[in-house]
Protein backbone atom coordinates (compact mmCIF):
# COMPACT_ATOMS: atom_id res chain seq x y z
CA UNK A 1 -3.08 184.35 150.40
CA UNK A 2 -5.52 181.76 151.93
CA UNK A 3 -7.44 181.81 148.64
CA UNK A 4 -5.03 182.13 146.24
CA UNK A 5 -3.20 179.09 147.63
CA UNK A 6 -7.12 177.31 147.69
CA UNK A 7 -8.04 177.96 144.09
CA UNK A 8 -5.99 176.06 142.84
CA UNK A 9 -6.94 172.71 144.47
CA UNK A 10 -10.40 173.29 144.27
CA UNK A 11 -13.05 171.32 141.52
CA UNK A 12 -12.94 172.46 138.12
CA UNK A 13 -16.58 172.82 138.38
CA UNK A 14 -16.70 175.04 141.60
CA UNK A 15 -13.61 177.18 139.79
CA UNK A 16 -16.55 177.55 136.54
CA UNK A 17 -19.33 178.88 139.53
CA UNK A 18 -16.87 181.64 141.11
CA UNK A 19 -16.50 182.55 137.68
CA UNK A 20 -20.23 183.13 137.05
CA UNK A 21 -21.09 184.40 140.81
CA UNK A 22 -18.49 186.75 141.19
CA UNK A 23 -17.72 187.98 137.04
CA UNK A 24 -20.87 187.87 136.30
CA UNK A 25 -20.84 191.98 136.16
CA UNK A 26 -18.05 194.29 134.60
CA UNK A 27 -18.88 196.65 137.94
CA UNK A 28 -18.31 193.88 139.92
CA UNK A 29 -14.81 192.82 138.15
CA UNK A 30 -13.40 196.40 138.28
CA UNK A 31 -14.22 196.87 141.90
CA UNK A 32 -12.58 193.56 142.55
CA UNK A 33 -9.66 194.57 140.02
CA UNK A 34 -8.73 197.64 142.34
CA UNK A 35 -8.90 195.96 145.13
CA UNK A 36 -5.41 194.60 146.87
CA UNK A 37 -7.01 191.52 148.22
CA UNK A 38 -9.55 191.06 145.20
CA UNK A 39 -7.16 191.96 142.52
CA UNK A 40 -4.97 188.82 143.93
CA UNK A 41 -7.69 186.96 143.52
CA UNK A 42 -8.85 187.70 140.22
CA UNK A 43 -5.29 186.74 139.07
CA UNK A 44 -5.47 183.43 140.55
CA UNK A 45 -9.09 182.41 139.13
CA UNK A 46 -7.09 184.35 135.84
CA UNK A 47 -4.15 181.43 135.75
CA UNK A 48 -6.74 178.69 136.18
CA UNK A 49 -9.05 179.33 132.79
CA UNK A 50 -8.43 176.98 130.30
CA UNK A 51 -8.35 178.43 126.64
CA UNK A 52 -12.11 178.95 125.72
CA UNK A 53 -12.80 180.31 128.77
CA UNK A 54 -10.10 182.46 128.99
CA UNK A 55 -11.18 184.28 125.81
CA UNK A 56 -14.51 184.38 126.95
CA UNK A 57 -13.13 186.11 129.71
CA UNK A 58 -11.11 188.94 128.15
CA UNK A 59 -14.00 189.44 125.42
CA UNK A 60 -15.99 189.92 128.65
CA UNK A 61 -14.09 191.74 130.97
CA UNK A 62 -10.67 193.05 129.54
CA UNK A 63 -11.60 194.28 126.14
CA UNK A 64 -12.79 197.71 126.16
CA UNK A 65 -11.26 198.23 130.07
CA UNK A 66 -7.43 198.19 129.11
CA UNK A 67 -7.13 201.61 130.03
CA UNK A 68 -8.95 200.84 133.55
CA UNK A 69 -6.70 198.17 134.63
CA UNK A 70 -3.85 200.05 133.72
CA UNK A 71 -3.98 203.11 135.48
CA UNK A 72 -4.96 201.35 138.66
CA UNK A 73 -2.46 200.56 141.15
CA UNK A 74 -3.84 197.13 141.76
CA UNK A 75 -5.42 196.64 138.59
CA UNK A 76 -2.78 196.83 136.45
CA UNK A 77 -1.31 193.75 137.60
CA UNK A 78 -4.71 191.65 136.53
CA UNK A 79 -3.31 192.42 132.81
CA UNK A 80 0.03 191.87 133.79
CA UNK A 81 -1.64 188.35 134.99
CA UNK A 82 -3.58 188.12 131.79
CA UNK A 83 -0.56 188.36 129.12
CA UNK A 84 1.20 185.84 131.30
CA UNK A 85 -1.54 183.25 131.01
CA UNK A 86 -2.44 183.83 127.12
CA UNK A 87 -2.48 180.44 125.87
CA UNK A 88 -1.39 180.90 122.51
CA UNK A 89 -0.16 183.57 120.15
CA UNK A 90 -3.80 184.60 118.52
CA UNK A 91 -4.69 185.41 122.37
CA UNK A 92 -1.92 187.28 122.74
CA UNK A 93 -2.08 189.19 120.30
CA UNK A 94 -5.82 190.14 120.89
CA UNK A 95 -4.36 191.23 124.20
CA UNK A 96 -1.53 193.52 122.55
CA UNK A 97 -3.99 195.38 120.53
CA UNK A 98 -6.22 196.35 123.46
CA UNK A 99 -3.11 197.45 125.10
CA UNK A 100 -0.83 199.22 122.32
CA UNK A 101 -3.30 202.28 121.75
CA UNK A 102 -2.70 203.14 125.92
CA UNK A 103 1.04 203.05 125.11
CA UNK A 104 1.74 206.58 124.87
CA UNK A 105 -0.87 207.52 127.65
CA UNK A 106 0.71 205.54 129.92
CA UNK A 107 4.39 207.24 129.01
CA UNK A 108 3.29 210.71 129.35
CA UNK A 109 1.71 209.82 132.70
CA UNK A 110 5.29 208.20 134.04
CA UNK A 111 3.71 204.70 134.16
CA UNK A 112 6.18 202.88 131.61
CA UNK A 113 6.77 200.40 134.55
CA UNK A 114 3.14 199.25 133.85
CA UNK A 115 4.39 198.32 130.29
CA UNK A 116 7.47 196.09 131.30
């Protein structure tokens, strides 16, 4: 909580370095994603990128891990966090395509709430 409320206040600049320190590695971001504490975080840093970085960001980390985040208890709520802060409808749209294949996975394994 002490971060997430931190984040937020904190230089643009020093937001852009946590962003290269601690994403700088897809291992890195999944470990993070499943964890309670570092899954919170992620979401915040998540709400802060402004639009070129936030593409950046799902070419980087989301695309290609949809399936991941979703079956992960903590996970799933970094893509919950990442359709919420799509900044237009081109991003959201890249966002539904990653995510629409994993539909019927995620049915037949009785996580539909992980859709809504």
């Amino acid at each position: 909580p002490f971060l997430q409320c931190l984040i937020p206040h904190l230089p643009t600049n020093l937001i852009e370095r946590i962003n290269d320190v601690v994403l700088a590695k897809k291992d890195a971001f999944l470990k993070l994603a499943e964890h309670e504490v570092g899954s919170r975080f992620l979401e915040v840093v998540i709400r802060q990128l402004p639009s070129p970085d936030f593409l950046l960001f799902f070419n980087t980390f989301i695309k290609g891990n949809c399936g991941k985040l979703l079956s992960g208890f903590n996970a799933n709520f970094i893509l919950q966090t990442v359709i919420s802060a799509c900044h237009n409808l081109s991003q959201f749209e890249l966002v539904l395509a990653e995510v629409e294949p994993l539909a019927e996975r995620l049915l037949a394994e009785r996580r539909h709430g992980v859709l809504l």
